[in-house]
N, C-alpha and C. Protein backbone atom coordinates (compact mmCIF):
# COMPACT_ATOMS: atom_id res chain seq x y z
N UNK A 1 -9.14 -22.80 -25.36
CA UNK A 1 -8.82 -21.48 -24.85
C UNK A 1 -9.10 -21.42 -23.36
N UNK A 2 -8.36 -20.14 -22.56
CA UNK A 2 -8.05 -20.52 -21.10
C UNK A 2 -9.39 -19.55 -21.09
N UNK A 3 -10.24 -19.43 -19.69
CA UNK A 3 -10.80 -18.54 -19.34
C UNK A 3 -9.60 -17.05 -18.76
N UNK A 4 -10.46 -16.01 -19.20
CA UNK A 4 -9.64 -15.18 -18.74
C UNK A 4 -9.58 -14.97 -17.01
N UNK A 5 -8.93 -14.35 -16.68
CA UNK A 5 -7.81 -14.12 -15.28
C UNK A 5 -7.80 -12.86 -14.71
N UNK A 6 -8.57 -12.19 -13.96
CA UNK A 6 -7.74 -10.95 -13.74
C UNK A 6 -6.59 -10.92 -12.41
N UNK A 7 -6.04 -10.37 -13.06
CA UNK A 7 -4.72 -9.94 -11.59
C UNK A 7 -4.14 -8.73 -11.62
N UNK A 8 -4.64 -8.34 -10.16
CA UNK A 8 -4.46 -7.37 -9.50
C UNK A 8 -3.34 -6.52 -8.62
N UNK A 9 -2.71 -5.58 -8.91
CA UNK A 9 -2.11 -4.82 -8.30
C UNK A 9 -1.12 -5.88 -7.72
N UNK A 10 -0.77 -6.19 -6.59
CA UNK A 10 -0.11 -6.60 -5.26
C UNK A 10 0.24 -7.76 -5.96
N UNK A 11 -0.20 -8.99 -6.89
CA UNK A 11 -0.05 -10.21 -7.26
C UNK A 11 1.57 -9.32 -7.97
N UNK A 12 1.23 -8.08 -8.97
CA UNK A 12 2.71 -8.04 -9.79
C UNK A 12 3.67 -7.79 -8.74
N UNK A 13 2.97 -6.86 -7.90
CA UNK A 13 3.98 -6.21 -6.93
C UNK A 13 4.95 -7.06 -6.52
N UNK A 14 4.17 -8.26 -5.70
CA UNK A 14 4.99 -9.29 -5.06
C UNK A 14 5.55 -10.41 -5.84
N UNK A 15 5.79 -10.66 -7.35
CA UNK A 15 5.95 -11.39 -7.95
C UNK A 15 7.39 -10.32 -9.07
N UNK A 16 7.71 -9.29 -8.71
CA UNK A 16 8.39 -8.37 -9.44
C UNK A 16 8.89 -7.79 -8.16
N UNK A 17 8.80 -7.54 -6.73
CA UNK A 17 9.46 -7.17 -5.81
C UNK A 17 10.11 -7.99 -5.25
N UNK A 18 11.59 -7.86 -4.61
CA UNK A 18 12.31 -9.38 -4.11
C UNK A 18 12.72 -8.74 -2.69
N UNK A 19 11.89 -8.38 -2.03
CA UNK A 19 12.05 -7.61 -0.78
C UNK A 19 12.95 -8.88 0.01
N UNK A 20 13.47 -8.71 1.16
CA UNK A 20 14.07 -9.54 1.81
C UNK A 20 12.79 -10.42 3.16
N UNK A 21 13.18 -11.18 2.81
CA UNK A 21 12.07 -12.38 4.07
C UNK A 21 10.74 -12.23 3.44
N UNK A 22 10.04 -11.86 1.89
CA UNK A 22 9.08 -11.51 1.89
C UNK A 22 8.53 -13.45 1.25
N UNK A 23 7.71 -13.84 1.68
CA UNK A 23 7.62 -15.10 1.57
C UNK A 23 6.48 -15.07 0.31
N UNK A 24 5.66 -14.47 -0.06
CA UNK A 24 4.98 -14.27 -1.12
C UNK A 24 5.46 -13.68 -2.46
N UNK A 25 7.06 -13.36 -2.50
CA UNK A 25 7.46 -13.55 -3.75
C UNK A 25 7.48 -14.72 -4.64
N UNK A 26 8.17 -15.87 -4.27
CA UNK A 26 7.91 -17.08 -5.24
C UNK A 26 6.56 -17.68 -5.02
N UNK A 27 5.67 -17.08 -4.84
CA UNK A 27 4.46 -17.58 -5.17
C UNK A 27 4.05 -16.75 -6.57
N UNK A 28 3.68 -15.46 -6.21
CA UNK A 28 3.52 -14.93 -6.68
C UNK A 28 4.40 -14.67 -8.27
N UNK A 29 4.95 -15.10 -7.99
CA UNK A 29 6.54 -15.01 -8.96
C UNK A 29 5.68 -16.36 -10.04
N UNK A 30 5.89 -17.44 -9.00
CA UNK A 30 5.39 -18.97 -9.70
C UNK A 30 4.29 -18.68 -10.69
N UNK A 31 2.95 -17.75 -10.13
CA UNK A 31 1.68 -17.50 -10.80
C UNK A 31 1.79 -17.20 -11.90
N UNK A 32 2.50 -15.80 -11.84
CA UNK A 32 2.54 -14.79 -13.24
C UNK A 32 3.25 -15.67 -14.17
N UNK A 33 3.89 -16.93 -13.83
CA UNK A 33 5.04 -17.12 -15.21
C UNK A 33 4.00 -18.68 -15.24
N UNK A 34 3.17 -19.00 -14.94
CA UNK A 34 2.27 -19.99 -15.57
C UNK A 34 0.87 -19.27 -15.92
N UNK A 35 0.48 -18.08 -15.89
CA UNK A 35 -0.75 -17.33 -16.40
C UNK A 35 -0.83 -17.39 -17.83
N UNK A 36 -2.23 -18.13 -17.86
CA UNK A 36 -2.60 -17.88 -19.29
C UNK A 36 -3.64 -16.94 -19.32
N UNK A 37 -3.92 -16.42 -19.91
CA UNK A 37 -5.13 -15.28 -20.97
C UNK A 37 -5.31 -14.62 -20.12
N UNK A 38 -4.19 -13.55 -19.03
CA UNK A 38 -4.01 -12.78 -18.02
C UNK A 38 -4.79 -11.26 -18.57
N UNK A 39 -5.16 -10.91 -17.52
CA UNK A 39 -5.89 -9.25 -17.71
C UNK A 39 -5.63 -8.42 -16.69
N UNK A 40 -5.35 -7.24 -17.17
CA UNK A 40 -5.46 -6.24 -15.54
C UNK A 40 -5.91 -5.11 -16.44
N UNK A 41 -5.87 -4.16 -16.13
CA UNK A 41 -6.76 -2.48 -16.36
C UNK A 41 -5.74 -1.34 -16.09
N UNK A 42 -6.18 -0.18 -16.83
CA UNK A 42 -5.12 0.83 -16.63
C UNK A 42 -5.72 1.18 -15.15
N UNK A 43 -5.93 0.89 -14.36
CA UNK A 43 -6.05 1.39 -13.06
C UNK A 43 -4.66 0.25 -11.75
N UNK A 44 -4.41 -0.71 -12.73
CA UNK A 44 -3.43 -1.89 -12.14
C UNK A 44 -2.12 -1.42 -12.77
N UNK A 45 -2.29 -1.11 -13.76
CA UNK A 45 -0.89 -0.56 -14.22
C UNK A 45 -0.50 0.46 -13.83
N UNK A 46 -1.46 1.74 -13.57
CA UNK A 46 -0.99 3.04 -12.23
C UNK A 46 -0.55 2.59 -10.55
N UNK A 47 -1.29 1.64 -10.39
CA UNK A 47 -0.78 0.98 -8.89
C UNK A 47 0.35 1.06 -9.07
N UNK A 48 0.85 -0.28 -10.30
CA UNK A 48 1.81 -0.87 -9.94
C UNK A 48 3.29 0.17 -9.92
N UNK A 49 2.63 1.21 -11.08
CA UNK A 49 4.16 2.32 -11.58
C UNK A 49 4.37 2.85 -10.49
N UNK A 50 3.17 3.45 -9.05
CA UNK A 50 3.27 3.91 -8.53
C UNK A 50 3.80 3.33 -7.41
N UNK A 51 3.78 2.01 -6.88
CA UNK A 51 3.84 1.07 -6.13
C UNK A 51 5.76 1.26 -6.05
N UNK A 52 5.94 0.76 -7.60
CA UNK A 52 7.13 0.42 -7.92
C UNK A 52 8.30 2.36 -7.71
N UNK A 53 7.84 2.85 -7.77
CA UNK A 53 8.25 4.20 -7.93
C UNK A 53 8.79 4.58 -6.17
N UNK A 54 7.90 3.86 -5.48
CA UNK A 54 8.15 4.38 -4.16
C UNK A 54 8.56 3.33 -3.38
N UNK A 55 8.89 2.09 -3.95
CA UNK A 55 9.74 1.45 -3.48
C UNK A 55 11.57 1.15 -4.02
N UNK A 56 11.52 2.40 -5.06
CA UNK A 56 12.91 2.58 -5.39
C UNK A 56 13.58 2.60 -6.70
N UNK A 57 11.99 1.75 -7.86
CA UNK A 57 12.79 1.71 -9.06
C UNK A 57 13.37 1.86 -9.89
N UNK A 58 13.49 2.33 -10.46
CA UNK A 58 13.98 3.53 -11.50
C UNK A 58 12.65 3.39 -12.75
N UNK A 59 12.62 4.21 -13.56
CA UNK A 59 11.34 4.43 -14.63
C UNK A 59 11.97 3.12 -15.65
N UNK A 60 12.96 3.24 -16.18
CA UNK A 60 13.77 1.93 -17.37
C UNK A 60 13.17 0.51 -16.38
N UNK A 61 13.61 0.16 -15.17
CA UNK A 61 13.23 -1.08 -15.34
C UNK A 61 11.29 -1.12 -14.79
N UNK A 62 11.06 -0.43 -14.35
CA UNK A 62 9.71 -0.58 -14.19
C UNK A 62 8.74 -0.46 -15.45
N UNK A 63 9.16 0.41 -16.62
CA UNK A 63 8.63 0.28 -18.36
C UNK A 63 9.01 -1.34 -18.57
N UNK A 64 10.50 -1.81 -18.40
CA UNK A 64 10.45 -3.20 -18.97
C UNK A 64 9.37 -4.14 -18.36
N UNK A 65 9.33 -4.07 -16.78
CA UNK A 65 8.32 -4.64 -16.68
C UNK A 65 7.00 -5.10 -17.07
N UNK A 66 6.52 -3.65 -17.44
CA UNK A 66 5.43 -2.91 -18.16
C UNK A 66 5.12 -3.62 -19.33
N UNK A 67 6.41 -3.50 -20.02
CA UNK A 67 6.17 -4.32 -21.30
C UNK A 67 5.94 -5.69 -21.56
N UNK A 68 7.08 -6.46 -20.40
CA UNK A 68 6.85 -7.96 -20.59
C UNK A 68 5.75 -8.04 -20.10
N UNK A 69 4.70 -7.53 -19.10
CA UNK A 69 3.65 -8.31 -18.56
C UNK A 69 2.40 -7.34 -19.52
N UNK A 70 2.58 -6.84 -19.99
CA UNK A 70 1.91 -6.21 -21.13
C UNK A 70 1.90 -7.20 -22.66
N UNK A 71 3.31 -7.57 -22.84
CA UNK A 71 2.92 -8.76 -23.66
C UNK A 71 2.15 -10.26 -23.50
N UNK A 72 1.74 -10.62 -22.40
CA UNK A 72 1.02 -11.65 -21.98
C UNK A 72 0.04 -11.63 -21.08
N UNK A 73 -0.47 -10.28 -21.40
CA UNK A 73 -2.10 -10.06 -20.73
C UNK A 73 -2.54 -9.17 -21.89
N UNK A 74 -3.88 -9.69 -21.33
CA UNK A 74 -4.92 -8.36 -21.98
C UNK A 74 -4.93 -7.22 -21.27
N UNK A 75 -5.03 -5.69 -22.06
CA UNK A 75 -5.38 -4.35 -20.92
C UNK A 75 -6.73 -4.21 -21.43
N UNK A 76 -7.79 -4.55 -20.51
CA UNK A 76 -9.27 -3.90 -20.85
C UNK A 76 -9.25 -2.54 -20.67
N UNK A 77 -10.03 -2.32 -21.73
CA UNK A 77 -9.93 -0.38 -22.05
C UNK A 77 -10.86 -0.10 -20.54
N UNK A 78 -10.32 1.12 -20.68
CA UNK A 78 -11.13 2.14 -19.38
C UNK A 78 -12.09 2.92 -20.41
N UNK A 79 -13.21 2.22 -20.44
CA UNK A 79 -14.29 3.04 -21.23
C UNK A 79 -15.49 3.51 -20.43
N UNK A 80 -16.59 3.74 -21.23
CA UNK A 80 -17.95 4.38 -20.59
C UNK A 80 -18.49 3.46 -19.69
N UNK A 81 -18.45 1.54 -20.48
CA UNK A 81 -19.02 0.99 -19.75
C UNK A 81 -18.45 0.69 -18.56
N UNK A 82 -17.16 0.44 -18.85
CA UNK A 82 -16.48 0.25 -17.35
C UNK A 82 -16.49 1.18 -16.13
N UNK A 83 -16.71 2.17 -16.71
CA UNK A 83 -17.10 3.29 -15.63
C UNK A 83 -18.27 3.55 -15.24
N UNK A 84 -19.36 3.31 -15.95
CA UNK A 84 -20.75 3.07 -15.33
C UNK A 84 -20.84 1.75 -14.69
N UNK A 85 -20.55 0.71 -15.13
CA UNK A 85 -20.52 -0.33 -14.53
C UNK A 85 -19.91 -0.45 -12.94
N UNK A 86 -18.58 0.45 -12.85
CA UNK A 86 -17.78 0.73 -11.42
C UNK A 86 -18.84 1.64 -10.63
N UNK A 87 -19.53 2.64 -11.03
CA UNK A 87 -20.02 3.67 -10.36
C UNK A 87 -21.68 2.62 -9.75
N UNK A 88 -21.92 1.57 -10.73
CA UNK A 88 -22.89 0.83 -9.73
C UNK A 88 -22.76 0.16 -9.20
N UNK A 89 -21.40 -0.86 -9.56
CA UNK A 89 -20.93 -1.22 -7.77
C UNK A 89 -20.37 -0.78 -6.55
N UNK A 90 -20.18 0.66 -6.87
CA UNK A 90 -20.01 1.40 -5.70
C UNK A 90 -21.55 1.73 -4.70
N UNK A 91 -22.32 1.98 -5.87
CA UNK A 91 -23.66 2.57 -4.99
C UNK A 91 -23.94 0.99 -4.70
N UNK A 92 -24.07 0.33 -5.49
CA UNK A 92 -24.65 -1.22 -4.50
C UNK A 92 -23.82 -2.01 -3.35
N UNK A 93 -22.66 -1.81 -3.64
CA UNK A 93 -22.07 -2.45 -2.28
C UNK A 93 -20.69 -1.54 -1.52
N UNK A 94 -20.42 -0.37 -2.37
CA UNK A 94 -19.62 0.49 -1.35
C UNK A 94 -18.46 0.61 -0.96
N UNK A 95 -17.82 0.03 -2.20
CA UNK A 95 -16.63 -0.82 -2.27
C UNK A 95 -15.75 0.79 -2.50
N UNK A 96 -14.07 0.88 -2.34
CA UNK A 96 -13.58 2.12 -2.99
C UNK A 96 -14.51 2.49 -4.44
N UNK A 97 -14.27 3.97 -4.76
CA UNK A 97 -14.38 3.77 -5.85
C UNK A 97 -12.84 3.55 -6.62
N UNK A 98 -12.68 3.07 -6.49
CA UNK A 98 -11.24 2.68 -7.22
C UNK A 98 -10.81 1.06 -7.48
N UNK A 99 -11.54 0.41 -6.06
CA UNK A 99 -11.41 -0.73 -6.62
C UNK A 99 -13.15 -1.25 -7.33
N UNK A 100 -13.91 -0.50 -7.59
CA UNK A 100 -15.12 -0.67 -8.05
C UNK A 100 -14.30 -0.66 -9.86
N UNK A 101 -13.56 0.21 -9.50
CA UNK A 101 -12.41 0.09 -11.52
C UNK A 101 -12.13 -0.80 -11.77
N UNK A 102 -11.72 -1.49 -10.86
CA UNK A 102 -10.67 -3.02 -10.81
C UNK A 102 -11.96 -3.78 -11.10
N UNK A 103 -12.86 -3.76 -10.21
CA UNK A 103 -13.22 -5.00 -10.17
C UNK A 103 -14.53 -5.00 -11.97
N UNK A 104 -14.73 -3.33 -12.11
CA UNK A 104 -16.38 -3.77 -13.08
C UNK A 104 -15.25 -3.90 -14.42
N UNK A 105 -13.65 -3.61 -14.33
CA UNK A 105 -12.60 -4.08 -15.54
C UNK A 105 -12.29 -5.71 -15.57
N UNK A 106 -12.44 -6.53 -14.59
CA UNK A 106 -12.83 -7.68 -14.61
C UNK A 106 -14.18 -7.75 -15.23
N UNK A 107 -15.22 -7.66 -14.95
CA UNK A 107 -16.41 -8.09 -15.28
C UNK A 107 -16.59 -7.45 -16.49
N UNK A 108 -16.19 -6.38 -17.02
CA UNK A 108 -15.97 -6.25 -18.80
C UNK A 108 -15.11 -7.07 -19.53
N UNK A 109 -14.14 -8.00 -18.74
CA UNK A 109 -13.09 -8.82 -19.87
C UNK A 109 -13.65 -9.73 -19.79
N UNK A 110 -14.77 -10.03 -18.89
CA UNK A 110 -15.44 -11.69 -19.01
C UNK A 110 -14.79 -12.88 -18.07
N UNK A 111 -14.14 -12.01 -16.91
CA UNK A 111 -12.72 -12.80 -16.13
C UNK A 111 -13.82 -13.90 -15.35
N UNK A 112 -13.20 -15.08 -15.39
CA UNK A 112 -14.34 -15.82 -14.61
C UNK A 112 -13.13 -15.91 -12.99
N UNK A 113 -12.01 -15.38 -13.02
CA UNK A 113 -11.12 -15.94 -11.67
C UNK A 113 -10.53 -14.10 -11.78
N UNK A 114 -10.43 -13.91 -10.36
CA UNK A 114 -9.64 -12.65 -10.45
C UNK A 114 -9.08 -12.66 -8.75
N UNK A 115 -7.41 -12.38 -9.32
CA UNK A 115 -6.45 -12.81 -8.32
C UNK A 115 -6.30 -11.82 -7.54
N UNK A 116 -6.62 -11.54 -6.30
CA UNK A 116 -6.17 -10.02 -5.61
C UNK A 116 -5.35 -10.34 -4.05
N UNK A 117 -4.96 -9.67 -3.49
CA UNK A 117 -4.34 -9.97 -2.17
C UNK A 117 -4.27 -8.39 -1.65
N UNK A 118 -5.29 -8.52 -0.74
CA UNK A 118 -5.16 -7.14 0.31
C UNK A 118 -5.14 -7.26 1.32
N UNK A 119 -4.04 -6.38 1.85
CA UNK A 119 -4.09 -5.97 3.32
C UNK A 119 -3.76 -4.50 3.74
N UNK A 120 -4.27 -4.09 5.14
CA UNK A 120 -4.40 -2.75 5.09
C UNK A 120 -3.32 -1.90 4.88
N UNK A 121 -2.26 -2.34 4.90
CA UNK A 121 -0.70 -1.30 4.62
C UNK A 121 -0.24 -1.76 3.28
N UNK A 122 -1.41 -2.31 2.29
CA UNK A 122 -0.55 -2.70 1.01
C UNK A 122 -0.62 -1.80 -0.25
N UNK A 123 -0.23 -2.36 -0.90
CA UNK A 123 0.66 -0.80 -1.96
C UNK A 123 -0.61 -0.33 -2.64
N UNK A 124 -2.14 -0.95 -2.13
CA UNK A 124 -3.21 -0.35 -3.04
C UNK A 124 -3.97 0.75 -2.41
N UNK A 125 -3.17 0.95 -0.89
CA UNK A 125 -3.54 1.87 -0.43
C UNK A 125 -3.20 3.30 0.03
């Protein structure tokens, strides 16, 4: 069995967006279609609807999306612990609280690798 994976926001974005000159699509593209025992959180799946929404999609193909990468990941629940768990890595290191979601939803699936790519004008912001 694979260790689990988390991936984040911007990895689907750019691996499901085919913007023109964007050079991190077939990477990103390459990743998602060799991921094994993949995870993201309902806080990655609001990015992404939202991501995808304002760059033009329509709701039909952004659900299909939804679904295929929903069939080959795990969604860790948004529960008590994950939310206490986020609210103390916010007070310990100060991180959003939003990506304190992302990240204590990794550390509830047991992710030993978690894939993210930020920069300041990117769709997580």
């Amino acid at each position: 069995m694979h260790a689990a994976n988390f991936v984040d926001t911007n990895i689907w974005v750019y691996a499901h967006l085919r913007a023109p000159h964007e050079p991190k699509h077939p990477f990103a593209l390459a990743f998602v279609k060799q991921l094994k025992n993949g995870v993201v959180s309902p806080q990655v799946i609001a990015e992404y609807y939202n991501v995808m929404l304002r760059n033009g999609k329509d709701d039909a193909w952004i659900q299909t999306n939804l679904a295929v990468l929903l069939s080959y990941t795990r969604l860790q629940a948004l529960d008590a612990s994950v939310v206490q768990r986020a609210l103390w890595i916010r007070n310990r290191y100060g991180y959003s609280y939003w990506d304190c979601h992302i990240v204590a939803a990794a550390m509830e699936a047991g992710c030993t690798l978690a894939v993210f790519r930020r920069h300041a004008n990117g769709p997580n912001h």
